[in-house]
N, C-alpha and C. Protein backbone atom coordinates (compact mmCIF):
# COMPACT_ATOMS: atom_id res chain seq x y z
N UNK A 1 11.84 -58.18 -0.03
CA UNK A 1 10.95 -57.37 0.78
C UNK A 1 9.59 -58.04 0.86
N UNK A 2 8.82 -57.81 2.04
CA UNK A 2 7.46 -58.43 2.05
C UNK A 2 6.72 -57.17 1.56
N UNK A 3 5.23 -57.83 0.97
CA UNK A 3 4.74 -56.73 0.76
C UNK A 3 4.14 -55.63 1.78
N UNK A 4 4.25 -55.59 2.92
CA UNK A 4 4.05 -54.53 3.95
C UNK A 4 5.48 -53.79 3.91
N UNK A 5 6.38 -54.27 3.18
CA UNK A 5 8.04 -53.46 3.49
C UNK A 5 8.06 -52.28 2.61
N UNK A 6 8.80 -51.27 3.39
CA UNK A 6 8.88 -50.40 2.58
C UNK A 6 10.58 -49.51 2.48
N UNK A 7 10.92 -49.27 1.33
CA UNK A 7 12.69 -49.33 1.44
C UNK A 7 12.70 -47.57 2.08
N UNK A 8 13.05 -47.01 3.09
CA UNK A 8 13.66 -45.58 3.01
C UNK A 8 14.82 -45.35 3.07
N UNK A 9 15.19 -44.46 2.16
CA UNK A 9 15.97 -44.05 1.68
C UNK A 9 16.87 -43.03 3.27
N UNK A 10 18.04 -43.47 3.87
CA UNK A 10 18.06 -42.97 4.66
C UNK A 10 19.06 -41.50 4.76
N UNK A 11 19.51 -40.56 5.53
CA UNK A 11 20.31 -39.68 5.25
C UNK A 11 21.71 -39.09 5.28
N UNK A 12 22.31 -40.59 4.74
CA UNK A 12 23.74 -40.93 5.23
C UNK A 12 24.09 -41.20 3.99
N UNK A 13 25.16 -41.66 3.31
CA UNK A 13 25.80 -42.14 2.27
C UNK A 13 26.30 -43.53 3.01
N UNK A 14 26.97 -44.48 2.28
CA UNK A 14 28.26 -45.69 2.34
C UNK A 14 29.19 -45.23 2.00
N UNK A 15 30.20 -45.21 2.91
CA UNK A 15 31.79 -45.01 2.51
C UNK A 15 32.25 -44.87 1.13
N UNK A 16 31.56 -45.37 0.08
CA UNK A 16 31.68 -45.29 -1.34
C UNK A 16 30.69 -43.89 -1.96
N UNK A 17 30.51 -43.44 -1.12
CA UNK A 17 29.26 -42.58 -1.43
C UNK A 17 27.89 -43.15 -2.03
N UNK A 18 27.58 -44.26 -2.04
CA UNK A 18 26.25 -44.41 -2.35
C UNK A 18 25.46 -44.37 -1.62
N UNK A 19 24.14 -44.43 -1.98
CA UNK A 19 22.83 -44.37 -1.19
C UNK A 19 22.82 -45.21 -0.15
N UNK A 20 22.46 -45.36 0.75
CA UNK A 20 21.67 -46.38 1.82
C UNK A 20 20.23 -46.27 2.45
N UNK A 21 19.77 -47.50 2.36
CA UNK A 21 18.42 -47.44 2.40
C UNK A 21 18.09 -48.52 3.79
N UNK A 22 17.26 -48.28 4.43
CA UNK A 22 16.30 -49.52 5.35
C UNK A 22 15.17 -49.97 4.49
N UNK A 23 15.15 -51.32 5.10
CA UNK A 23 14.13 -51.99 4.53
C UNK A 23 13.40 -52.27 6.05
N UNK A 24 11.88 -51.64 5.90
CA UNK A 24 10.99 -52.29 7.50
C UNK A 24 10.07 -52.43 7.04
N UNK A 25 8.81 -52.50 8.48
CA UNK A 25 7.58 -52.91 7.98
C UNK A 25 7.17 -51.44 8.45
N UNK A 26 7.17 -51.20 9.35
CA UNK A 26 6.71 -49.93 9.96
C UNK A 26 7.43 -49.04 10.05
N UNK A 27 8.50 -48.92 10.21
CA UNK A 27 9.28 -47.45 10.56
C UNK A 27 9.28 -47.05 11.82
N UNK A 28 9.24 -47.76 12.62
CA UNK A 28 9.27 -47.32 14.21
C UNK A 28 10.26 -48.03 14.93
N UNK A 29 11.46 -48.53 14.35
CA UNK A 29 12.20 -48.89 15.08
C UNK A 29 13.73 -48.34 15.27
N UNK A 30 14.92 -48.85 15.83
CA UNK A 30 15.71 -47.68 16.20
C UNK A 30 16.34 -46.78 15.50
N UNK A 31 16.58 -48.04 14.22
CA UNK A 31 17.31 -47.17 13.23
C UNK A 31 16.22 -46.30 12.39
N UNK A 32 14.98 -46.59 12.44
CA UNK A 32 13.91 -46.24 11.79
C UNK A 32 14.55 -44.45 12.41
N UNK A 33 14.26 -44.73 13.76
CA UNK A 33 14.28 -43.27 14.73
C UNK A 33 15.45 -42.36 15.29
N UNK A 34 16.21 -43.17 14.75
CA UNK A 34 17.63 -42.77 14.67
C UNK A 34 18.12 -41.80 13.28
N UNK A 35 17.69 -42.51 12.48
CA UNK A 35 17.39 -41.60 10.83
C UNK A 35 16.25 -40.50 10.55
N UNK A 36 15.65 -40.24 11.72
CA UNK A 36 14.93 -39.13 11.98
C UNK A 36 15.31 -38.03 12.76
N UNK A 37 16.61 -38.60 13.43
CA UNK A 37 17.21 -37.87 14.74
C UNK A 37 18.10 -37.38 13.51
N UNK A 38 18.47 -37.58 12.83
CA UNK A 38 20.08 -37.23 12.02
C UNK A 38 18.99 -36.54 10.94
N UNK A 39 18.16 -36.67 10.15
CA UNK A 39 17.54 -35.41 9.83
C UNK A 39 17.18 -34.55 10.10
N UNK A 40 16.52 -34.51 11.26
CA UNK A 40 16.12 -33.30 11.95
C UNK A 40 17.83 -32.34 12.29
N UNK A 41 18.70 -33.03 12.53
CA UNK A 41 20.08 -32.44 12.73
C UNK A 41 20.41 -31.91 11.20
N UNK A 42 20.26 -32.39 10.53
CA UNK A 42 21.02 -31.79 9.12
C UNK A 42 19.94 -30.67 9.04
N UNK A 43 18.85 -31.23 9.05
CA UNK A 43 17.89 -29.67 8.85
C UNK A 43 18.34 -28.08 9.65
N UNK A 44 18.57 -28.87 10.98
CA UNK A 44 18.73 -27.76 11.93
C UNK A 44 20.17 -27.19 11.16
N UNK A 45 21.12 -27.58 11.35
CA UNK A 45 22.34 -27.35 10.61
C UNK A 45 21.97 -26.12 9.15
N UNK A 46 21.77 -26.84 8.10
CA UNK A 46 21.09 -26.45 7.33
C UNK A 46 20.40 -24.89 7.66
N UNK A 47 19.55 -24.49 8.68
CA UNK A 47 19.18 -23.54 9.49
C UNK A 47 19.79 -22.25 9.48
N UNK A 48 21.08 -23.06 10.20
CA UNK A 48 22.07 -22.11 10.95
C UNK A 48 22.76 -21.96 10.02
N UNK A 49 23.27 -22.33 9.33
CA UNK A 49 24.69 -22.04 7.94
C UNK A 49 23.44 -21.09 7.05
N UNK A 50 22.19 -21.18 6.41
CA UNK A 50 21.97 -20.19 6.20
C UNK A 50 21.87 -18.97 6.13
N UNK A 51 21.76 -18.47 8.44
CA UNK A 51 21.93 -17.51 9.25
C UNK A 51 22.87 -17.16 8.92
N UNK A 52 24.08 -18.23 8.94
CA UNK A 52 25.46 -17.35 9.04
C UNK A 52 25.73 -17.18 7.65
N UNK A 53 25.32 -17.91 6.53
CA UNK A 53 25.79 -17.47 4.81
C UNK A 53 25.06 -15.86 5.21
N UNK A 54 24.14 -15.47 5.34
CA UNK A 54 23.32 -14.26 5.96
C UNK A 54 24.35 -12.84 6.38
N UNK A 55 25.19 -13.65 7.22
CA UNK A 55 25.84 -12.50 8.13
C UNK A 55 27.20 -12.23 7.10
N UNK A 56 27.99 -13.63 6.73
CA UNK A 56 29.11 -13.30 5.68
C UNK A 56 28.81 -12.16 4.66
N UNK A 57 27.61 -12.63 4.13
CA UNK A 57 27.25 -12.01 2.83
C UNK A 57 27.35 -9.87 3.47
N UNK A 58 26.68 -9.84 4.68
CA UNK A 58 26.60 -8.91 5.42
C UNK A 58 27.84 -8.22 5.37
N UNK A 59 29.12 -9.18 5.78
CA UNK A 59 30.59 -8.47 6.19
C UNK A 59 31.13 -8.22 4.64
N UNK A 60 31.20 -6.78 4.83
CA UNK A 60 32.12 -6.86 3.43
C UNK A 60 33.66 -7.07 3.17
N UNK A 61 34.31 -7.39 4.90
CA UNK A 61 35.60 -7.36 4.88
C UNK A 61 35.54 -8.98 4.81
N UNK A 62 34.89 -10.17 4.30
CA UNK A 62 34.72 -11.59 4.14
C UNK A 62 35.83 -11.76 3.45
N UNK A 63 36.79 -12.64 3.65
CA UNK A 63 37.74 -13.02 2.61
C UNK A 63 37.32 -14.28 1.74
N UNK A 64 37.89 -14.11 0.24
CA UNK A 64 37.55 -14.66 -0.60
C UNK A 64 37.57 -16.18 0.22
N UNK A 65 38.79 -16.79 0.91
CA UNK A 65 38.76 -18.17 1.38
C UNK A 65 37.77 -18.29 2.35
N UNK A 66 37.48 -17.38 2.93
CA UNK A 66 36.34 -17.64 4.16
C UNK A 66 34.63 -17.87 3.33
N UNK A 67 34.93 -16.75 2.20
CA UNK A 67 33.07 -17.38 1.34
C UNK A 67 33.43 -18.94 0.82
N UNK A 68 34.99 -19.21 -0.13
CA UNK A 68 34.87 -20.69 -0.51
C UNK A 68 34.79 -21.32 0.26
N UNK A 69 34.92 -21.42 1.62
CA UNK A 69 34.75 -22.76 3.02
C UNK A 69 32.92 -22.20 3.04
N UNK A 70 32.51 -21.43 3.18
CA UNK A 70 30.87 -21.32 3.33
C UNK A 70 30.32 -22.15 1.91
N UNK A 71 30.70 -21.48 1.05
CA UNK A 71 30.15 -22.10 -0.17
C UNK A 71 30.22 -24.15 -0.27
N UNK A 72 31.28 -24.25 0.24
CA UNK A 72 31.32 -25.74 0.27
C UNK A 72 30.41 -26.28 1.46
N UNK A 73 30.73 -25.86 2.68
CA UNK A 73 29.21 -26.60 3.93
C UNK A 73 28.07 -26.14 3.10
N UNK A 74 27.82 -24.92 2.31
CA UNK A 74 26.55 -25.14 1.96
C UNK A 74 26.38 -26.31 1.06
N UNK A 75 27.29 -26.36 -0.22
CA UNK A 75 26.77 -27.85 -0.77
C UNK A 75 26.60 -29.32 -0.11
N UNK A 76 27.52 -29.36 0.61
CA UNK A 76 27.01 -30.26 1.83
C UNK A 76 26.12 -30.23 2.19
N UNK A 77 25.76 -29.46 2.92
CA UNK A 77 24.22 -29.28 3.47
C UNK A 77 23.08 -29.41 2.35
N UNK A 78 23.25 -28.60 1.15
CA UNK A 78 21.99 -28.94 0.25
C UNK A 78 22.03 -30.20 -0.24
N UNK A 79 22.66 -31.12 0.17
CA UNK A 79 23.18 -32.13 -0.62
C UNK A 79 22.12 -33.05 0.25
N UNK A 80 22.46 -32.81 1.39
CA UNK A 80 21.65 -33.71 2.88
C UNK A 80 20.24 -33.27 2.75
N UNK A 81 20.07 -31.82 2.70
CA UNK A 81 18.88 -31.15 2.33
C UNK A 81 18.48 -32.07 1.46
N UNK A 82 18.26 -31.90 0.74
CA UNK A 82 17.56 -32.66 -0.73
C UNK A 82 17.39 -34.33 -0.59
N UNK A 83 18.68 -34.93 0.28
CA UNK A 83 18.48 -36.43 0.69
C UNK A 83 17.15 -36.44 1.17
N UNK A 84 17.40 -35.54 2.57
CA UNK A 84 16.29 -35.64 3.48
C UNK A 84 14.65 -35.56 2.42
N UNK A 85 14.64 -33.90 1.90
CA UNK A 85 13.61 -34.60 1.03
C UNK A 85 12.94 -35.73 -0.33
N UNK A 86 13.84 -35.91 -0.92
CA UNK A 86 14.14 -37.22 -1.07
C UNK A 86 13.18 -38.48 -0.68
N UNK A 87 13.65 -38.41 0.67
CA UNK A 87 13.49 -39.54 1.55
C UNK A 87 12.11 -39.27 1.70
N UNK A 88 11.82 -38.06 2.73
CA UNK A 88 10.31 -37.77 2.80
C UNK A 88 9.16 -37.75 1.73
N UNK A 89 9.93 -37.48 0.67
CA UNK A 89 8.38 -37.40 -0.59
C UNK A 89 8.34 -39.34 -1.04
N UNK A 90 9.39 -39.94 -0.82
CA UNK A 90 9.33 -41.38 -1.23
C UNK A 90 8.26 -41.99 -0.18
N UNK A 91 8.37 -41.66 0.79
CA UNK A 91 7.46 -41.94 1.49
C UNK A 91 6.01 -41.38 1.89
N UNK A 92 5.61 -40.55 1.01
CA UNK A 92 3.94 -39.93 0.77
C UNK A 92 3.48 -40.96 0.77
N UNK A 93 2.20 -40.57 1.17
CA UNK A 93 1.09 -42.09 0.85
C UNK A 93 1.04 -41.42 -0.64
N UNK A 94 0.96 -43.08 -1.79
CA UNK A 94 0.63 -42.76 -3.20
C UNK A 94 1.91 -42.28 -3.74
N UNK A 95 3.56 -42.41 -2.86
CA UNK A 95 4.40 -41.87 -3.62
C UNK A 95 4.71 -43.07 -4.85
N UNK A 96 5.04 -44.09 -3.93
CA UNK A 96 4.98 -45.57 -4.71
C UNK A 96 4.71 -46.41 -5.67
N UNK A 97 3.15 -45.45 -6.11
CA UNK A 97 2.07 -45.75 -7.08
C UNK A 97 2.19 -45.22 -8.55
């Protein structure tokens, strides 16, 4: 890395499940803005499965298999959740320091 580079942590896994990261100078390029497009989507996501954990919790006729399929997109989702912030607090000014 040069020293203007900075690694972010982006909001995807590798087929192995590990992390993946960019290495840039600025952050303004496609994949830079492309990994902003796919957070803002998990967030939104994230959103809506709340709404609807909301309405399940609401139905009392919910079947037990219908809360375990909610219960699992939600760990998914908090999983991305937490990437995403993650990603964003690594990148504070002074996170680095």
């Amino acid at each position: 890395m040069t020293s203007g580079s900075v690694a972010r942590l982006l909001p995807w896994v590798s087929p192995e499940g590990k992390p993946c990261y960019l290495v840039s100078d600025d952050g303004t390029g496609y994949l830079s803005r492309f990994a902003d497009e796919v957070e803002a989507t998990q967030l939104d996501m994230a959103d809506e499965l709340i709404d609807h954990a909301a309405d399940m919790l609401a139905d009392l006729t919910a079947t037990p298999e219908q809360l375990r399929y909610l219960v699992a997109r939600m760990v998914e989702s908090l999983r991305d959740v937490s990437r995403v912030a993650e990603s964003r607090g690594d990148r504070l000014p002074g996170a680095g320091s």
